[in-house]
C-alpha atoms as a PDB file:
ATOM      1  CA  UNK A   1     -13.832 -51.000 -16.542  1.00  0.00           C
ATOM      2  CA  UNK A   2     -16.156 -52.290 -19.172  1.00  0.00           C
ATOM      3  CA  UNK A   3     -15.456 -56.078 -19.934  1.00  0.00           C
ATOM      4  CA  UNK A   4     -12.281 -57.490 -22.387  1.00  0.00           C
ATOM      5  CA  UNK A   5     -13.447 -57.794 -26.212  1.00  0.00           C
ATOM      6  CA  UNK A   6     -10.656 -60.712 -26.425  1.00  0.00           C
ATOM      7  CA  UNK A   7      -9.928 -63.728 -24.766  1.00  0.00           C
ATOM      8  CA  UNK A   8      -6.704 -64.518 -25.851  1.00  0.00           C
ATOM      9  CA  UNK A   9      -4.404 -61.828 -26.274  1.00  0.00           C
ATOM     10  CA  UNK A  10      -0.309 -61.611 -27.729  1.00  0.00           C
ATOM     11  CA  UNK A  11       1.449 -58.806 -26.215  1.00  0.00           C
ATOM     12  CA  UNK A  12       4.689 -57.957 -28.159  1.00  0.00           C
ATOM     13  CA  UNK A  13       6.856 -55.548 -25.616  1.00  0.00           C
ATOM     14  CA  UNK A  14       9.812 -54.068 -27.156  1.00  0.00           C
ATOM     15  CA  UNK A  15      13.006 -53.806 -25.013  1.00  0.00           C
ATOM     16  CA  UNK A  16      12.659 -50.254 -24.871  1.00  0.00           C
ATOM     17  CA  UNK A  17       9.906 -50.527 -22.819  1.00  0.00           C
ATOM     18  CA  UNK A  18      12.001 -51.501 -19.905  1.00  0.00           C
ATOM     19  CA  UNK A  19      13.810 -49.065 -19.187  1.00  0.00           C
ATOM     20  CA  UNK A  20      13.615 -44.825 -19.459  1.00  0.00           C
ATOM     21  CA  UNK A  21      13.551 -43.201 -22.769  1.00  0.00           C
ATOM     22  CA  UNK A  22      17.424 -42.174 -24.302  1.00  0.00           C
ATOM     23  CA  UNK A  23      18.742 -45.194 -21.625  1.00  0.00           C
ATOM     24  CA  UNK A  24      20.095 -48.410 -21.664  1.00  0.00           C
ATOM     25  CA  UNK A  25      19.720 -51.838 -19.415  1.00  0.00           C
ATOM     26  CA  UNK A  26      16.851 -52.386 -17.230  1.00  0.00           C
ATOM     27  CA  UNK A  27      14.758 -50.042 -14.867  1.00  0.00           C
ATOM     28  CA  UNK A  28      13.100 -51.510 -11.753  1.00  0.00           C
ATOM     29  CA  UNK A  29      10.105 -49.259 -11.753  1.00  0.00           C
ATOM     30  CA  UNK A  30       9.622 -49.582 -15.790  1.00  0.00           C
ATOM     31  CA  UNK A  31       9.416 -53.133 -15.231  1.00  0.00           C
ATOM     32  CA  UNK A  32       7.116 -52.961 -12.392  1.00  0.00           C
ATOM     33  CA  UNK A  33       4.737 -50.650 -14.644  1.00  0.00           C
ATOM     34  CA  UNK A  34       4.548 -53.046 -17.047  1.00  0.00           C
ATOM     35  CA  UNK A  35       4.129 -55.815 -13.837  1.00  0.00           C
ATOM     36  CA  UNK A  36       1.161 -53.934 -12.472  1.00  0.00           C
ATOM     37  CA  UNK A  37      -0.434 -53.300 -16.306  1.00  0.00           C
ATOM     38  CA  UNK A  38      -0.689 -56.941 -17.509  1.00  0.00           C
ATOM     39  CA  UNK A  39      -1.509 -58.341 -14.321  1.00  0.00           C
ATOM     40  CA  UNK A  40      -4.886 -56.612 -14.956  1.00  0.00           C
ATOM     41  CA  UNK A  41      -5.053 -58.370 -18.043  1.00  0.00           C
ATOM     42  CA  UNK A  42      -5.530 -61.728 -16.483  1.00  0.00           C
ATOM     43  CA  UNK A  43      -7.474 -60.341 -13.334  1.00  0.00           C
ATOM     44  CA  UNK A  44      -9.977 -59.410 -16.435  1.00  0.00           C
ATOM     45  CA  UNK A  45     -10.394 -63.199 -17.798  1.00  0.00           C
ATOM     46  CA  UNK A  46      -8.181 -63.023 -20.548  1.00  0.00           C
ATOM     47  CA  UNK A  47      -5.340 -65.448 -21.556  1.00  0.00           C
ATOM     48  CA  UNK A  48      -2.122 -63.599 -22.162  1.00  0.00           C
ATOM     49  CA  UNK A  49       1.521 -64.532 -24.071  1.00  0.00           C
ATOM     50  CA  UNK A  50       3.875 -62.246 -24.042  1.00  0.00           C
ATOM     51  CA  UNK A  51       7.102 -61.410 -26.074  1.00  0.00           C
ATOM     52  CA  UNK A  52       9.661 -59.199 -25.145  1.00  0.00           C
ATOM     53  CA  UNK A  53      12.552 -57.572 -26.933  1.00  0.00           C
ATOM     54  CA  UNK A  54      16.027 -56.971 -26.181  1.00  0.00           C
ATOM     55  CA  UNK A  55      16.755 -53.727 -27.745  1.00  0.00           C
ATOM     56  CA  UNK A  56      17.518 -52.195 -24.709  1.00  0.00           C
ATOM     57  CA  UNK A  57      20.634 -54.119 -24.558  1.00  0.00           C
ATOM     58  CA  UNK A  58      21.517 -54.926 -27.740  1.00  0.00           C
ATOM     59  CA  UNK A  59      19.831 -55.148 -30.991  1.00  0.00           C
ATOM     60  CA  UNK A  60      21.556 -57.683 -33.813  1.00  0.00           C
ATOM     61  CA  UNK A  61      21.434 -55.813 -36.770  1.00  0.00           C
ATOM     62  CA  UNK A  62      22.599 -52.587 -35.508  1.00  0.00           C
ATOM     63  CA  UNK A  63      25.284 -54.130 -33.398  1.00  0.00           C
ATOM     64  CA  UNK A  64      26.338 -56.743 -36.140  1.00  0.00           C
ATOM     65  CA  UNK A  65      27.613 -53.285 -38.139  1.00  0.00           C
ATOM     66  CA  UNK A  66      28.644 -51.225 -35.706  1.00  0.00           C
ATOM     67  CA  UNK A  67      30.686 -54.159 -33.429  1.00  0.00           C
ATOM     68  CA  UNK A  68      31.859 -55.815 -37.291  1.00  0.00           C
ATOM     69  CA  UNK A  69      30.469 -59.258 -36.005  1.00  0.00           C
ATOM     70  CA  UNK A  70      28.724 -61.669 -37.616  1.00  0.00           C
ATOM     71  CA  UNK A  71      24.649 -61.143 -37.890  1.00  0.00           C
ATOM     72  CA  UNK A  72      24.180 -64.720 -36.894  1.00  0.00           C
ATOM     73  CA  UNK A  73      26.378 -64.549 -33.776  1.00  0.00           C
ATOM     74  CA  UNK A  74      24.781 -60.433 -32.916  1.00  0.00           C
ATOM     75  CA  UNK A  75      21.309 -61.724 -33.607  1.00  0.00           C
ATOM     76  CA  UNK A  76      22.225 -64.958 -31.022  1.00  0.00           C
ATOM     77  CA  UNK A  77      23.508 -62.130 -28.531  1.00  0.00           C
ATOM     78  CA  UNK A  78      20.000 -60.616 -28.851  1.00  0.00           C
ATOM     79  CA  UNK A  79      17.927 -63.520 -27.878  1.00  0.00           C
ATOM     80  CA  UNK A  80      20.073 -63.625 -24.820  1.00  0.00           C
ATOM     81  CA  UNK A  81      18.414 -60.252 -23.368  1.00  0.00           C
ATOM     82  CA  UNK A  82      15.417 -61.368 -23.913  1.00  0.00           C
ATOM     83  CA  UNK A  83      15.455 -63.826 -21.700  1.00  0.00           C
ATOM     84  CA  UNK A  84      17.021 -61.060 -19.017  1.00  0.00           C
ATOM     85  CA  UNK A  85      14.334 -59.091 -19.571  1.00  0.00           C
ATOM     86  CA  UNK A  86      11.826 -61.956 -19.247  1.00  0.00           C
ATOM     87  CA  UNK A  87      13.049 -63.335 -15.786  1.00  0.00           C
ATOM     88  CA  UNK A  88      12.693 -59.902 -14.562  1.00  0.00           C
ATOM     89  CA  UNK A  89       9.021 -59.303 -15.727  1.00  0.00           C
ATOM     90  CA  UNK A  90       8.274 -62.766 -14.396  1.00  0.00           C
ATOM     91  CA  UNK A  91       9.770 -61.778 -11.166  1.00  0.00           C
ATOM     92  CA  UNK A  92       8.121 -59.063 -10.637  1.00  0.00           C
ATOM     93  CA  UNK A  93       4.403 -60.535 -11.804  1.00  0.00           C
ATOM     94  CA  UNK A  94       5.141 -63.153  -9.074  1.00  0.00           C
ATOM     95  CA  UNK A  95       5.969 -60.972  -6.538  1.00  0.00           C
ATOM     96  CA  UNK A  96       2.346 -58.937  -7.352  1.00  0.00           C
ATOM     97  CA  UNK A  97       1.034 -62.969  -6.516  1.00  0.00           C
ATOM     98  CA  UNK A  98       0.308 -63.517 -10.851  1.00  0.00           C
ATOM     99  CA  UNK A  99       1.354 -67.292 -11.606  1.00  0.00           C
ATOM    100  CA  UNK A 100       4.160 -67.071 -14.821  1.00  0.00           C
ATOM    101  CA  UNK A 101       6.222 -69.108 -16.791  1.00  0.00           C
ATOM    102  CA  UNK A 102       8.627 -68.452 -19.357  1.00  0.00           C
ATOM    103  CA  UNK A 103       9.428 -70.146 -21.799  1.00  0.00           C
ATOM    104  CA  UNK A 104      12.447 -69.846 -24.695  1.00  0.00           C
ATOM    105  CA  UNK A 105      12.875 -70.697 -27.881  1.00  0.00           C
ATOM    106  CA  UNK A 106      16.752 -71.061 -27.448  1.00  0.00           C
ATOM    107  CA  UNK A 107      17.440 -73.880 -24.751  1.00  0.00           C
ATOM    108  CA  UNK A 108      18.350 -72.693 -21.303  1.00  0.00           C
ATOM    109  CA  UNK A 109      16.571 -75.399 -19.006  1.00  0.00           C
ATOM    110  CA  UNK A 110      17.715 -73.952 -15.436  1.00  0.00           C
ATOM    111  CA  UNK A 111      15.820 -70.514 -16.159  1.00  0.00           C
ATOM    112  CA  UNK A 112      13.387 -71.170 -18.706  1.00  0.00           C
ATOM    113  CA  UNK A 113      10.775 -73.944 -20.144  1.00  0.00           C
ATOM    114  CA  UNK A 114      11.321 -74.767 -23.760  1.00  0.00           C
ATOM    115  CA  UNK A 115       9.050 -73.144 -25.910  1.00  0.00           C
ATOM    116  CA  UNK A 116       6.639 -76.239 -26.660  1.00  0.00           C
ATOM    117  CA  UNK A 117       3.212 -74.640 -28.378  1.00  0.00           C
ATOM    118  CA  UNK A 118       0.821 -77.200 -26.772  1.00  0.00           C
ATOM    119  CA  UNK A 119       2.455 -76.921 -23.463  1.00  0.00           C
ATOM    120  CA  UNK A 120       2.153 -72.664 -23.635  1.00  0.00           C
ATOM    121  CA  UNK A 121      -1.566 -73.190 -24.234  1.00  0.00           C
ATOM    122  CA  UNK A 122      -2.457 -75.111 -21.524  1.00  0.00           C
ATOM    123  CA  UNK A 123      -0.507 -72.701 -19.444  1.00  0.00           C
ATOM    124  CA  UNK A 124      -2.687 -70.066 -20.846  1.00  0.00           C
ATOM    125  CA  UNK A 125      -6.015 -71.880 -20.175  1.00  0.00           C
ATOM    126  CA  UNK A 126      -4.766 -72.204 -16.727  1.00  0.00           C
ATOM    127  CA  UNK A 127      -4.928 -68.603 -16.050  1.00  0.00           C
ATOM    128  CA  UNK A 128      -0.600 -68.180 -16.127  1.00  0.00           C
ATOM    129  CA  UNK A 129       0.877 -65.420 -18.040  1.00  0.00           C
ATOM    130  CA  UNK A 130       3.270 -66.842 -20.386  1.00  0.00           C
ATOM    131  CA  UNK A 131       6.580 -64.704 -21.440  1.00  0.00           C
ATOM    132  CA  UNK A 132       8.221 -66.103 -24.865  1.00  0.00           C
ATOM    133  CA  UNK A 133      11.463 -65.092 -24.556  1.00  0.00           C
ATOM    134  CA  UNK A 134      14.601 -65.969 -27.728  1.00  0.00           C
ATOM    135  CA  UNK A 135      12.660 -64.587 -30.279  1.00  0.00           C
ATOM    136  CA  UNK A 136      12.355 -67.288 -32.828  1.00  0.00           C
ATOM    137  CA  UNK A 137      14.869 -69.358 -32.045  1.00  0.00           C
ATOM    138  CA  UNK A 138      16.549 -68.359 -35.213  1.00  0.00           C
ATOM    139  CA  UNK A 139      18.987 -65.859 -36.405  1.00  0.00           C
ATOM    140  CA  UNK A 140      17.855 -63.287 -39.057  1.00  0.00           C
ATOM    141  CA  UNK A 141      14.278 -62.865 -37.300  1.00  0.00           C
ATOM    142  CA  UNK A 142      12.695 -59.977 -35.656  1.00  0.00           C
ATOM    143  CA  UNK A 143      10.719 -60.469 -32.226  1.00  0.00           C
ATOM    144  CA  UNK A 144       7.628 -58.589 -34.334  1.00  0.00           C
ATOM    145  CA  UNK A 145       8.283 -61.815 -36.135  1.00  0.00           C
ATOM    146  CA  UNK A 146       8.367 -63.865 -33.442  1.00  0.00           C
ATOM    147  CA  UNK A 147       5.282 -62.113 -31.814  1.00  0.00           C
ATOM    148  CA  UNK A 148       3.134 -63.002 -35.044  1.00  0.00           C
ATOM    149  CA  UNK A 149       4.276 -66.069 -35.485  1.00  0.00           C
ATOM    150  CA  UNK A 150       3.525 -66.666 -32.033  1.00  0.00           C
ATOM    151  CA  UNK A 151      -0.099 -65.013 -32.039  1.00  0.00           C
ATOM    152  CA  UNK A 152      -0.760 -67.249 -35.187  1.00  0.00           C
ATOM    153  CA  UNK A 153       0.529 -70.413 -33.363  1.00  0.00           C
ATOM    154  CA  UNK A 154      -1.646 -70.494 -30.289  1.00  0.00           C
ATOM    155  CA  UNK A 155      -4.557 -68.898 -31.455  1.00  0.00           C
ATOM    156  CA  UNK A 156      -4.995 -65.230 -30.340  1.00  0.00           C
ATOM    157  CA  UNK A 157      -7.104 -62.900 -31.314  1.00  0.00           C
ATOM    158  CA  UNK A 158      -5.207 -59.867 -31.451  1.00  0.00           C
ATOM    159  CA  UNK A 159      -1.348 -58.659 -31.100  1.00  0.00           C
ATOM    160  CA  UNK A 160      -1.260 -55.769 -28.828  1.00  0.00           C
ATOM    161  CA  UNK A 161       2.562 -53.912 -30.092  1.00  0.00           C
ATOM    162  CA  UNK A 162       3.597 -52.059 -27.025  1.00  0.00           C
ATOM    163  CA  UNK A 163       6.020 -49.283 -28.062  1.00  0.00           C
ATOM    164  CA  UNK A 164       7.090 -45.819 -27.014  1.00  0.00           C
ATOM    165  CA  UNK A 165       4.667 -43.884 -29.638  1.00  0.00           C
ATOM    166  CA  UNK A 166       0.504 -43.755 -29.325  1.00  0.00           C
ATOM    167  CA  UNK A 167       0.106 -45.435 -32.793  1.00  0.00           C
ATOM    168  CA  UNK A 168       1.795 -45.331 -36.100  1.00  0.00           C
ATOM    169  CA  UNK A 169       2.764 -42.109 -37.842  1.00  0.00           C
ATOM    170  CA  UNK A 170       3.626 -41.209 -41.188  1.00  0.00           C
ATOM    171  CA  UNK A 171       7.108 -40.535 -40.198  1.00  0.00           C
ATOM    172  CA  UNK A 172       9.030 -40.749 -37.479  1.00  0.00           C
ATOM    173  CA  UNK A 173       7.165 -38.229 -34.637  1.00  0.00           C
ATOM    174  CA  UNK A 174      10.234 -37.014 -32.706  1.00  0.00           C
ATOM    175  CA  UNK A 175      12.393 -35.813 -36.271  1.00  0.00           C
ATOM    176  CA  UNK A 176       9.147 -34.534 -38.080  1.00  0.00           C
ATOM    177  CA  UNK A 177       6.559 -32.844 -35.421  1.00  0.00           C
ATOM    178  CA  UNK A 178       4.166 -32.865 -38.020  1.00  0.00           C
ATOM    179  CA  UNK A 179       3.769 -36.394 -38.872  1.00  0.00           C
ATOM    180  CA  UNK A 180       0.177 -37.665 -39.230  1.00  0.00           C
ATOM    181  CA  UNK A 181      -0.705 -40.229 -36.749  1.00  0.00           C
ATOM    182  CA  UNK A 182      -2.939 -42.844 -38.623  1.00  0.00           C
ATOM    183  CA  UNK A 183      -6.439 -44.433 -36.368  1.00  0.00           C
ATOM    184  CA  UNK A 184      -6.687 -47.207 -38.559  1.00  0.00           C
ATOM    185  CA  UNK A 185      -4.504 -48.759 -41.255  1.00  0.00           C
ATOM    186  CA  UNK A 186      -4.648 -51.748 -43.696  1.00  0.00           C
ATOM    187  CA  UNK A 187      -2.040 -54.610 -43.706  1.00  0.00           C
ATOM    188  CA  UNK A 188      -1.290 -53.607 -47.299  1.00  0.00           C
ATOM    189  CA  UNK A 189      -0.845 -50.111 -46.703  1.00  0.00           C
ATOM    190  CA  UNK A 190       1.949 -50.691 -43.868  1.00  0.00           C
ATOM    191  CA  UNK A 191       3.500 -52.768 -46.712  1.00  0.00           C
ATOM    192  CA  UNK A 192       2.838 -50.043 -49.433  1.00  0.00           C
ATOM    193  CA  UNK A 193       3.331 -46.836 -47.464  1.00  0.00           C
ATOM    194  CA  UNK A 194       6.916 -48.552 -45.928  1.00  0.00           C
ATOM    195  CA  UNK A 195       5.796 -47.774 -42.219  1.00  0.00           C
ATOM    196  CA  UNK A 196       8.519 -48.930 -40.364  1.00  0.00           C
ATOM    197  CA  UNK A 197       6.497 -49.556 -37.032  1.00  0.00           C
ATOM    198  CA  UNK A 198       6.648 -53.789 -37.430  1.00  0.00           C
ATOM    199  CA  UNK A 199       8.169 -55.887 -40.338  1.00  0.00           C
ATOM    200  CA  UNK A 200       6.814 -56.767 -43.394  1.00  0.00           C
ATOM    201  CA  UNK A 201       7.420 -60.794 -42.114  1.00  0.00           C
ATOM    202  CA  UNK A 202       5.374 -60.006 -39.100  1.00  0.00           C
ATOM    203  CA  UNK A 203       2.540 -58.042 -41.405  1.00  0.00           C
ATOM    204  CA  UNK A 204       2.210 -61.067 -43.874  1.00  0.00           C
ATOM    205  CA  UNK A 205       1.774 -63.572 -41.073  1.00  0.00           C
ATOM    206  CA  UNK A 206      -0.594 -61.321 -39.134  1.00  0.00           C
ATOM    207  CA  UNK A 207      -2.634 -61.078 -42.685  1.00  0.00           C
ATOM    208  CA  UNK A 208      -2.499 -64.303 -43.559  1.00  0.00           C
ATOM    209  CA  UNK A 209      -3.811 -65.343 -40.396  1.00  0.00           C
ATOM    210  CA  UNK A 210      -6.615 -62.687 -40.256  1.00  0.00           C
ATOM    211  CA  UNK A 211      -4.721 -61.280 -36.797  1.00  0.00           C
ATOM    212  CA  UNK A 212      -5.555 -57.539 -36.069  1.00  0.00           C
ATOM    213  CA  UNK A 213      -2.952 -55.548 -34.923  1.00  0.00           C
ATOM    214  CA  UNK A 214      -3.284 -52.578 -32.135  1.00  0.00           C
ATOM    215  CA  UNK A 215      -0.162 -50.482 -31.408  1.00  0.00           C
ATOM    216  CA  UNK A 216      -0.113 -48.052 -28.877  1.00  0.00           C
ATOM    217  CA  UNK A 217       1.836 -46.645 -25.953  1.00  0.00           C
ATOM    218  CA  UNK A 218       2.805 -48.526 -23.011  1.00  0.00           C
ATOM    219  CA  UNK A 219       4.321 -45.660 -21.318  1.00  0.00           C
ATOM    220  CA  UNK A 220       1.196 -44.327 -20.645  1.00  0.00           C
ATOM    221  CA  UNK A 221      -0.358 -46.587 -17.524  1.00  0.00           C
ATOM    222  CA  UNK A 222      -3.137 -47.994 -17.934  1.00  0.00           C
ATOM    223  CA  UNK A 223      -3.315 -48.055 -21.939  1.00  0.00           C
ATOM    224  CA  UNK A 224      -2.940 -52.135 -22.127  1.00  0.00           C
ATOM    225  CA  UNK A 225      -6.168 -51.802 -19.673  1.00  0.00           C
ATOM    226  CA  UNK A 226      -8.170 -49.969 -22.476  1.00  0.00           C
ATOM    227  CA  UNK A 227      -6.768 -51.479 -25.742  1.00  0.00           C
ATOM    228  CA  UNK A 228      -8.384 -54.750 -24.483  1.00  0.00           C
ATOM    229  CA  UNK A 229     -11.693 -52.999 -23.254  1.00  0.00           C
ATOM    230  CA  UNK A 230     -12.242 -52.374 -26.997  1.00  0.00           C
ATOM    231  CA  UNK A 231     -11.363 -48.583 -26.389  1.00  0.00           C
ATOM    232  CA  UNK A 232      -9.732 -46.638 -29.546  1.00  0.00           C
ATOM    233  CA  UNK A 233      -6.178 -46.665 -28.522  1.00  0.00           C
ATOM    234  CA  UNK A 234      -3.369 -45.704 -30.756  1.00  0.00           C
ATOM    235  CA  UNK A 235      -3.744 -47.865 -34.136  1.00  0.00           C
ATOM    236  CA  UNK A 236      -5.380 -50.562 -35.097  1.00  0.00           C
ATOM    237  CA  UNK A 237      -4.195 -52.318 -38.325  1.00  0.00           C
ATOM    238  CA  UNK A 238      -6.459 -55.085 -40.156  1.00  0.00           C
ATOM    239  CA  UNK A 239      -7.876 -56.131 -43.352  1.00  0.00           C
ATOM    240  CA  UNK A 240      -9.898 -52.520 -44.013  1.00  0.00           C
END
């Protein structure tokens, strides 16, 4: 494998990437998969954050509508299975002998560090994966959010998204079969063109930060392994 082109790397992981596609909860060999691929991201040399999603137990501001709840209290509810979903990546990294912390944004001191920026950085410079887990800390916020805010707090060079889809499409592949998938996109046009693949919060901090932005498709093993080789994976989003 040729060398990593970054040292210090933000890996957003939605929640669907724990478990099958069309299910729910968690799935013990989807996490492993995910285990085994950023594992090799550290064995490479490079320093790695992670944030996960919960979507695949509950996502706040579908569940605030359909459940009648308040968006505060759904998006709370969210941050929660995060943090499942984190102490089962972390479990499984340990068990493959990769030293991990997690650390959350919403206090929970029996399973998780607080999320203290300095403290997460020398972590990283230690050689530890790091998994962010309660999103922001704050109602109202996506984890894309939380992944660029994230990326811009501690420095890294890139934010890998990991999603179900090999890059960003001009509509939704799986209801139009002929959607163009894009290589490479600008920051603006995500914004202009109303490509739904991250949030317009999460673009403008990315931009403003002068972040690049690769998304691509974890389901496919061994992806993560190329994106950070520098090898044209799914999309790349930037300034041109």
């Amino acid at each position: 494998m040729a060398g990593p082109v970054y040292k210090r790397i933000l890996l957003k992981i939605s929640g669907e990437g724990f478990c099958k596609p069309g299910v729910c909860g968690l799935d013990p060999e989807e996490v492993r998969t995910i285990a085994r691929q950023v594992k090799e991201v550290v064995e490479s040399g490079c320093e790695l954050a992670i944030v996960v999603g919960g979507g695949n137990f509950l996502r706040g501001v579908q569940f605030s509508q359909i459940a009648n709840i308040k968006r505060a209290t759904a998006d709370y509810m969210g941050m929660v299975a995060t943090v499942i979903n984190a102490l089962a990546l972390q479990d499984c990294l340990e068990g493959l002998g990769t030293d991990t912390r997690v650390q959350c944004a919403v206090e929970m001191r029996d399973v998780a560090e607080p999320y203290i920026r300095r403290r997460c950085i020398r972590h990283l410079e230690k050689g530890r994966i790091v998994i962010l887990a309660g999103g922001t800390g704050n109602p109202f916020f996506t984890t894309d959010t939380c992944a660029a805010l994230r990326a811009s707090e501690l420095g890294a060079q890139v934010l890998l998204k990991a999603t179900k889809v090999d890059g960003v499409y001009s509509a939704d592949p799986q209801t139009h079969p002929g959607a163009t998938r894009y290589e490479r996109l600008t920051y603006d046009q995500v914004v202009h063109d109303q490509l739904k693949i991250i949030d317009v919060a999460a673009i403008s901090l990315c931009k403003d930060n002068h972040i690049p932005i690769i998304v691509f498709n974890l389901k496919r093993e061994g992806n993560i392994r190329k994106v950070i080789a520098g090898e044209p994976i799914g999309t790349s989003i930037g300034e041109t």
